[in-house]
C-alpha atoms as a PDB file:
ATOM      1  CA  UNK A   1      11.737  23.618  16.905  1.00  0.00           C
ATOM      2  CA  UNK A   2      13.662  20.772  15.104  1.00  0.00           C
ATOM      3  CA  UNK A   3      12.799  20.714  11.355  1.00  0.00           C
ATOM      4  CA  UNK A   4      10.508  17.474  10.504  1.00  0.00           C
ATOM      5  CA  UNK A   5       8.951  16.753   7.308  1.00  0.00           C
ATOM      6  CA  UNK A   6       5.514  14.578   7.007  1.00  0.00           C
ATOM      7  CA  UNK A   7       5.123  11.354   4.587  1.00  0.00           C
ATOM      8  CA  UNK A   8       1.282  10.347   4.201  1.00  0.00           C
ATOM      9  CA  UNK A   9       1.082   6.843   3.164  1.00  0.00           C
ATOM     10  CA  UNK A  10      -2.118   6.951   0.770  1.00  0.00           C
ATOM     11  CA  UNK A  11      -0.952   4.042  -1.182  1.00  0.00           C
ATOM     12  CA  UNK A  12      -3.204   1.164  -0.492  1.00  0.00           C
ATOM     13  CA  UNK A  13      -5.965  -0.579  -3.066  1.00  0.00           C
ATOM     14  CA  UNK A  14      -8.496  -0.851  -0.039  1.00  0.00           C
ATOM     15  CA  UNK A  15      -8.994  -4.198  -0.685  1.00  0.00           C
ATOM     16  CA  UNK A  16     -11.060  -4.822   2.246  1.00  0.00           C
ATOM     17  CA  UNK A  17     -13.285  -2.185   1.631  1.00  0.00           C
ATOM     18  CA  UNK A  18     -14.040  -2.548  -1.619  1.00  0.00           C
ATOM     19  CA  UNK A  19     -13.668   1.271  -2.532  1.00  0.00           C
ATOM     20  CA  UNK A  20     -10.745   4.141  -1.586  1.00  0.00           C
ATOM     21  CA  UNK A  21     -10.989   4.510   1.865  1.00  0.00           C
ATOM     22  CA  UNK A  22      -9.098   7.364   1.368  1.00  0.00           C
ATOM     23  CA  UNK A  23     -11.629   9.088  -0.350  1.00  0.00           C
ATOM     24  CA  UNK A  24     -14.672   7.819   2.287  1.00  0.00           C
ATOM     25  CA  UNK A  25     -16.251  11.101   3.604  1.00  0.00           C
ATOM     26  CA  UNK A  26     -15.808  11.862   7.868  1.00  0.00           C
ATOM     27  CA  UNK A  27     -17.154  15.388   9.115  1.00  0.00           C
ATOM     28  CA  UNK A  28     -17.488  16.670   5.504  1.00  0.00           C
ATOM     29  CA  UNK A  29     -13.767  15.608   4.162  1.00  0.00           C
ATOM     30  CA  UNK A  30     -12.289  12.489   2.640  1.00  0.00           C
ATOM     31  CA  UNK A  31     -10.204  10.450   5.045  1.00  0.00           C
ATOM     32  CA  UNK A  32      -7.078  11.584   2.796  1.00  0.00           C
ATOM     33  CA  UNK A  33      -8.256  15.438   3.237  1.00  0.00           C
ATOM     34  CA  UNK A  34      -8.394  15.465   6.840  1.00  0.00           C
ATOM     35  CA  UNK A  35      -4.862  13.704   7.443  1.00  0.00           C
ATOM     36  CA  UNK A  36      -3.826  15.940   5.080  1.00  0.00           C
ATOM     37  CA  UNK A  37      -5.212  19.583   6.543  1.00  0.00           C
ATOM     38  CA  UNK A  38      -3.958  18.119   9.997  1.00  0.00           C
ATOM     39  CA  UNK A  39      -0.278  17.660   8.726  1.00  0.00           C
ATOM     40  CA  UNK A  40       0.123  21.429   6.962  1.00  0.00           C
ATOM     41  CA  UNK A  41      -1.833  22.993  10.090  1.00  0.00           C
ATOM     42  CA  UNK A  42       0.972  21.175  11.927  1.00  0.00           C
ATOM     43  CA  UNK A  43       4.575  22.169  12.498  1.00  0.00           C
ATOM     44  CA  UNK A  44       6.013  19.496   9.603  1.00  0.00           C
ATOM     45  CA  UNK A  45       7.185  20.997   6.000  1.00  0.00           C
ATOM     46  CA  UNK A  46       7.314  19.847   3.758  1.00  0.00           C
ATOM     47  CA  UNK A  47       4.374  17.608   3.463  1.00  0.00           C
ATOM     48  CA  UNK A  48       4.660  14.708   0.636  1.00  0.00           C
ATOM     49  CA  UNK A  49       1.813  12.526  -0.216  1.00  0.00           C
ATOM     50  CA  UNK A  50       2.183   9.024  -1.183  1.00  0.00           C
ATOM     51  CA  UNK A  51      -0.401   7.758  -3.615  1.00  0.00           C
ATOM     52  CA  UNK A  52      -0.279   4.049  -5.929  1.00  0.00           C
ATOM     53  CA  UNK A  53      -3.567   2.467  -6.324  1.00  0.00           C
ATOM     54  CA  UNK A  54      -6.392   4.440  -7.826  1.00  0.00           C
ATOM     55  CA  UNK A  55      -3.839   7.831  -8.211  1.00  0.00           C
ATOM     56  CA  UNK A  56      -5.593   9.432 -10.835  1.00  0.00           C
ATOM     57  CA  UNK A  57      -9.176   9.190  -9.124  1.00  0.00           C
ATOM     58  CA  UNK A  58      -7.753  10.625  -5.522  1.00  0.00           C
ATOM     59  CA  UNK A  59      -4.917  13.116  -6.801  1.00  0.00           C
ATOM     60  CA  UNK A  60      -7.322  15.788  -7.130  1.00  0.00           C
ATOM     61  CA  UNK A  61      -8.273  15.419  -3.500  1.00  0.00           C
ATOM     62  CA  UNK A  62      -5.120  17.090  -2.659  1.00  0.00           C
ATOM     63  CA  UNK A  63      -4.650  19.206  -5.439  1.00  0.00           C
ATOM     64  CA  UNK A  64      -3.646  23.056  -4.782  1.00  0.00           C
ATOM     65  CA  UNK A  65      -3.255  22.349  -0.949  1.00  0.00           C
ATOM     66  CA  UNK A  66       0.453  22.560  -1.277  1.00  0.00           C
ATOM     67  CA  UNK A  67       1.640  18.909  -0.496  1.00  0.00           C
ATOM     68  CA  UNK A  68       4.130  16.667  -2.755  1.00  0.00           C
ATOM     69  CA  UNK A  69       2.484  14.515  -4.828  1.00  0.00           C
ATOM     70  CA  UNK A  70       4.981  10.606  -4.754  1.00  0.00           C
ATOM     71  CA  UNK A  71       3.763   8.108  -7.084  1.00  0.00           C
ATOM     72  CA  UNK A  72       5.072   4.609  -5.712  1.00  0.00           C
ATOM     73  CA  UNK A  73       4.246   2.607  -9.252  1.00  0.00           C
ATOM     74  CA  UNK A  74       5.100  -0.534  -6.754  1.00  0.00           C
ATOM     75  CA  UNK A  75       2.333  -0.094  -4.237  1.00  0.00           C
ATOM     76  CA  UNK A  76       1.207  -3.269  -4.604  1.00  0.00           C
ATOM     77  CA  UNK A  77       4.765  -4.999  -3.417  1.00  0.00           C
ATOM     78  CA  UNK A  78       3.631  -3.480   0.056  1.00  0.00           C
ATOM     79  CA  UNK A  79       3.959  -0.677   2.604  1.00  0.00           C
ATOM     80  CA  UNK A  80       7.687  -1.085   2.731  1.00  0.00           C
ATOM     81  CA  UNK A  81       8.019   0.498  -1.189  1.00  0.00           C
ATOM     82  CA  UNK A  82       5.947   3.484  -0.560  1.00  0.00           C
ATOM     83  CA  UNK A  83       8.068   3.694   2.854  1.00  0.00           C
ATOM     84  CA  UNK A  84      10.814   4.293   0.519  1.00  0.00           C
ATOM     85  CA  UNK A  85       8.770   6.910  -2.250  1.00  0.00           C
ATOM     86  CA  UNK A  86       8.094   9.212   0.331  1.00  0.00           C
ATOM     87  CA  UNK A  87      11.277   9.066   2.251  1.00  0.00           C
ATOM     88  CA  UNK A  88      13.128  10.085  -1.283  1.00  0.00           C
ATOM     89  CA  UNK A  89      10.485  12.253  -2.231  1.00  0.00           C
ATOM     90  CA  UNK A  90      11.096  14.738   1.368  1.00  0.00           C
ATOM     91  CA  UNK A  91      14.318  14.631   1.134  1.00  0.00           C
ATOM     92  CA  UNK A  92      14.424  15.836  -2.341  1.00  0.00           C
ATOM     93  CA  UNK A  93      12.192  18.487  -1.210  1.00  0.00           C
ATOM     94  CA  UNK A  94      14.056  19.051   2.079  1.00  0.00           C
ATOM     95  CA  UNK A  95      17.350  17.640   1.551  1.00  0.00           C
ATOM     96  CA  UNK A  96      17.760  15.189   4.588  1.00  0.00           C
ATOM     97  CA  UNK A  97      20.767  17.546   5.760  1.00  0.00           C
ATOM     98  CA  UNK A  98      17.883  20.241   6.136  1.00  0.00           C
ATOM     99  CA  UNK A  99      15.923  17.816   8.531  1.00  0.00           C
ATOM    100  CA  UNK A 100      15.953  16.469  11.291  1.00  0.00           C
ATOM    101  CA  UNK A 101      12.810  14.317  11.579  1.00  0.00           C
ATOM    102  CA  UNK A 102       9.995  12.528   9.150  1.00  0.00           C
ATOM    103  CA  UNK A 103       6.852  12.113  10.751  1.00  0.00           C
ATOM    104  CA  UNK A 104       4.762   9.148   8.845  1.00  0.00           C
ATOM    105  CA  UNK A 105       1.141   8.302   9.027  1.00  0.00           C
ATOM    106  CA  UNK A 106      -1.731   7.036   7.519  1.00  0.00           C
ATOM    107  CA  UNK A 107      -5.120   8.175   5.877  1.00  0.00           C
ATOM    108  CA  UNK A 108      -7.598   6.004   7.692  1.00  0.00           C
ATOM    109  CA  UNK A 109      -7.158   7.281  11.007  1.00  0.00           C
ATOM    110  CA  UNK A 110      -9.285  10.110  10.983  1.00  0.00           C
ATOM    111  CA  UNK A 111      -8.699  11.263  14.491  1.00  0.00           C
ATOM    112  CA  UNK A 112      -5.224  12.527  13.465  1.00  0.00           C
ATOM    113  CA  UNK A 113      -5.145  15.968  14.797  1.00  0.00           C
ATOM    114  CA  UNK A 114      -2.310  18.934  14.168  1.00  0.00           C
ATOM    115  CA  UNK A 115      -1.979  18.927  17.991  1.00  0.00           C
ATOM    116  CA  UNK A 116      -1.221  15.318  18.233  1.00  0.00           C
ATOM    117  CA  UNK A 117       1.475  15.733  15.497  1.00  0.00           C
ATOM    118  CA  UNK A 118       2.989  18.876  16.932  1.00  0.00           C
ATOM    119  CA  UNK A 119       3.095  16.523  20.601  1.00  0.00           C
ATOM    120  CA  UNK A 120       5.052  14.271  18.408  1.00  0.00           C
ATOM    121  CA  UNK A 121       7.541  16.311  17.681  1.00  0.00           C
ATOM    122  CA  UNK A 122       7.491  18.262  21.015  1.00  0.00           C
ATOM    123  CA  UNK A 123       8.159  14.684  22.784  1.00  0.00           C
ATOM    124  CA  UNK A 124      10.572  14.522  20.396  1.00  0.00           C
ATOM    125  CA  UNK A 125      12.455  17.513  20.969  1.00  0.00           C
ATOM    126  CA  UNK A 126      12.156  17.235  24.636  1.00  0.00           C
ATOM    127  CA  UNK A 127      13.375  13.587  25.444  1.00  0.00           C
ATOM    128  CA  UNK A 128      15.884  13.575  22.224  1.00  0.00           C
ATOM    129  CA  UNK A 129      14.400   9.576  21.967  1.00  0.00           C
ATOM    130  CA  UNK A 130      15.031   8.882  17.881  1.00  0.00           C
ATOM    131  CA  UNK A 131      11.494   7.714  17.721  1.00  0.00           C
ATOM    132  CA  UNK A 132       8.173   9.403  18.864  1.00  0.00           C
ATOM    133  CA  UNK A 133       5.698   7.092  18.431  1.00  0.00           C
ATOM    134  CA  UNK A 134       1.636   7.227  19.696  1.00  0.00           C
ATOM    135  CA  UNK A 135       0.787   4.555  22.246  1.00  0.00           C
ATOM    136  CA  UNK A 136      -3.073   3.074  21.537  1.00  0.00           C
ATOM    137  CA  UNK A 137      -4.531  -0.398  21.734  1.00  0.00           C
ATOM    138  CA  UNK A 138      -1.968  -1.601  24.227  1.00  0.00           C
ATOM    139  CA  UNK A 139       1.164  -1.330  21.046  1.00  0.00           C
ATOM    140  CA  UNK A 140       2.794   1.527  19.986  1.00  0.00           C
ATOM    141  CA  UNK A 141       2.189   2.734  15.688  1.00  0.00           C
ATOM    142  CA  UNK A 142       1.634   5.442  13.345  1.00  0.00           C
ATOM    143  CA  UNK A 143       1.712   8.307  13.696  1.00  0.00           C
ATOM    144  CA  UNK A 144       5.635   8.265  14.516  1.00  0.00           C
ATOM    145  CA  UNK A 145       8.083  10.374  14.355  1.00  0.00           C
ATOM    146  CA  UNK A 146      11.469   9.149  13.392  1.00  0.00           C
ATOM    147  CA  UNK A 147      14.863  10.587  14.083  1.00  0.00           C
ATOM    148  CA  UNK A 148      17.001  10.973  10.416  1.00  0.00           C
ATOM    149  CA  UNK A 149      19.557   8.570  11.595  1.00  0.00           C
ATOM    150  CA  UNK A 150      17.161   6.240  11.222  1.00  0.00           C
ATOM    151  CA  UNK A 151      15.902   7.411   7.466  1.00  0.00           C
ATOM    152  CA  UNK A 152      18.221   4.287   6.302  1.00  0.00           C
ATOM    153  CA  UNK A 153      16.474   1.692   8.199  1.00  0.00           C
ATOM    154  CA  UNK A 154      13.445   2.851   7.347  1.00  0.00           C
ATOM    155  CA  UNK A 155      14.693   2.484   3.374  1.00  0.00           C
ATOM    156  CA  UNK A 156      15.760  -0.905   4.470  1.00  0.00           C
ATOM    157  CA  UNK A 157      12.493  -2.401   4.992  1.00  0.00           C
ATOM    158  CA  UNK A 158      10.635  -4.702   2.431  1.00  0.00           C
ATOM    159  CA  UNK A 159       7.569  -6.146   1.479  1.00  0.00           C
ATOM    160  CA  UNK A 160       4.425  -5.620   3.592  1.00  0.00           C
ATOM    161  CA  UNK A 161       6.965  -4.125   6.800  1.00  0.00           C
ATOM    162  CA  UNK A 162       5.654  -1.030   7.704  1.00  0.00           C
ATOM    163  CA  UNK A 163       6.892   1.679   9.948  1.00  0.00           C
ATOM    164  CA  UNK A 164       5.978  -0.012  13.256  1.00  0.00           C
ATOM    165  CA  UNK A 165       8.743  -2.710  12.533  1.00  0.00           C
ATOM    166  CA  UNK A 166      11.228  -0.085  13.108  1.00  0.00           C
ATOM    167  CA  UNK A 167       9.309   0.995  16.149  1.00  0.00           C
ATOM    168  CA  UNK A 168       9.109  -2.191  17.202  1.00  0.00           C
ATOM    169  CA  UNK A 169      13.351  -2.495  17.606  1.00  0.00           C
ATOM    170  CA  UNK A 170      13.671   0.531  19.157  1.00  0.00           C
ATOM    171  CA  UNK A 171      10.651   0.371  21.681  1.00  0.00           C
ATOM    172  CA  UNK A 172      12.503   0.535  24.804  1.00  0.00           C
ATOM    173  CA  UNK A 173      13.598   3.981  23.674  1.00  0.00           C
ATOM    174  CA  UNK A 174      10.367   5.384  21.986  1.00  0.00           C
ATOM    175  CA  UNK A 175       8.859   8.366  22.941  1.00  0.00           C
ATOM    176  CA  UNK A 176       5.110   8.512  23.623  1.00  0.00           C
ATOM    177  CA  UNK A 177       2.192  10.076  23.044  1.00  0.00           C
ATOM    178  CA  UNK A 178      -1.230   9.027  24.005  1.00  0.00           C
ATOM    179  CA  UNK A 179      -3.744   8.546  21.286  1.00  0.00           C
ATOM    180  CA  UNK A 180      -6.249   5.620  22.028  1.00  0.00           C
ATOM    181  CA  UNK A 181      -8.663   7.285  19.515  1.00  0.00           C
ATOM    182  CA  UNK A 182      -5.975   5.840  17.401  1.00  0.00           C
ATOM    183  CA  UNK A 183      -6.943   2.275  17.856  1.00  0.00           C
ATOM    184  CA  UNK A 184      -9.826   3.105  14.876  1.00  0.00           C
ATOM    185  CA  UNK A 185      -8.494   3.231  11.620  1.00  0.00           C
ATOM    186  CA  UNK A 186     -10.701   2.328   8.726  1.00  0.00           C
ATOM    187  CA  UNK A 187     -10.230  -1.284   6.772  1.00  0.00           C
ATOM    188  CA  UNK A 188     -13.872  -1.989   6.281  1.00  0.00           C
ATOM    189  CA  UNK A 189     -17.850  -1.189   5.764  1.00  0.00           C
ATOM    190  CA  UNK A 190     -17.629  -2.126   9.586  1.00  0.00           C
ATOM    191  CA  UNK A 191     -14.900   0.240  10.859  1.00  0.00           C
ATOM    192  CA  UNK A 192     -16.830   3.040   8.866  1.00  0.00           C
ATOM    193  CA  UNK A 193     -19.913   2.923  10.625  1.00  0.00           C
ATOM    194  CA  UNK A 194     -18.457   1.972  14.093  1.00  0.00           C
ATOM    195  CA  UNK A 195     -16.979   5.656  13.442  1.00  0.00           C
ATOM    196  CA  UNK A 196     -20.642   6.844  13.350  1.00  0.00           C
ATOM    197  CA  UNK A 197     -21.498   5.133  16.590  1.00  0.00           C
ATOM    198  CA  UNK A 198     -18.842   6.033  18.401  1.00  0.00           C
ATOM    199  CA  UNK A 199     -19.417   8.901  21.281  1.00  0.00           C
ATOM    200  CA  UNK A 200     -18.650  12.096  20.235  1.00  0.00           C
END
């Protein structure tokens, strides 16, 4: 099993929303919980935890479940900076030497299973592709997997670029895995309660 660490990108001021999404409640948990039991029942270590906006109010939501803890101070310049806080955060923790993967994702898609991550990294493993990304909503996004070759790329990104531009170059030779539950991630009053409605 190759080694991958997970970076949850927790970051965001939920402007849309009006309120932390990553503290809205789904099943009994916060959005932020769930991502969060689903990455440390999966097969990444270490887990690191990206948090900017609000970080005082939503650090105890993940305190004593054994996840780093990366402040990005810049959250507000955009994805691309907390891209870069939780990249240097798991490789302090797991010197990049030590790994061979970082899986990223987000805390409003609260369909994000372990199973889907360890798929990741088994499609990973399997096809030796340096990206394993899920495929929803006719695109390719989060959660990926991505190779540590391309950990500097990654770094390279700015402003609001997120982790599909990198998926984006490489998507003739991305891995993957089918997730169109993916397709609902939660930016608004509206997204929450579609999640309510939905089947299942």
């Amino acid at each position: 099993m190759p080694a991958v660490g997970a970076v949850i990108l927790a970051a965001g001021a939920s402007t849309r929303l009006g309120r932390p999404k990553q503290l809205l409640m789904v099943g009994g948990q916060t959005l932020l919980r769930r991502v969060v039991n689903a990455a440390l029942a999966s097969a990444c270590a270490p887990v690191v935890v990206v948090l900017g906006a609000h970080a005082a109010r939503i650090a105890p939501e993940v305190a004593g479940t054994g996840v780093i803890v990366a402040e990005n101070p810049d959250w507000a310049a955009g994805m691309a900076s907390s891209i870069r806080v939780g990249l240097a955060a798991l490789t302090a923790n797991a010197p990049a030497s030590d790994l061979d993967a970082a899986l990223f994702l987000v805390c409003d898609q609260p369909h994000v299973s372990s199973p889907l991550l360890n798929a990741l990294i088994e499609r990973y493993e399997t096809t030796a592709a340096p990206i394993a990304a899920c495929a929803y909503g006719g695109g390719l996004g989060v959660p990926a997997l991505f190779a540590r070759e391309l950990f500097g790329e990654l770094a390279s990104l700015s402003g609001a670029e997120g982790a599909r531009a990198v998926i984006m170059r490489h998507a003739p030779t991305v891995a993957r895995v089918d997730f169109s539950e993916g397709a609902l991630d939660i930016d608004t009053d509206a997204d929450y309660r579609r999640l309510f409605d939905a089947p299942g």
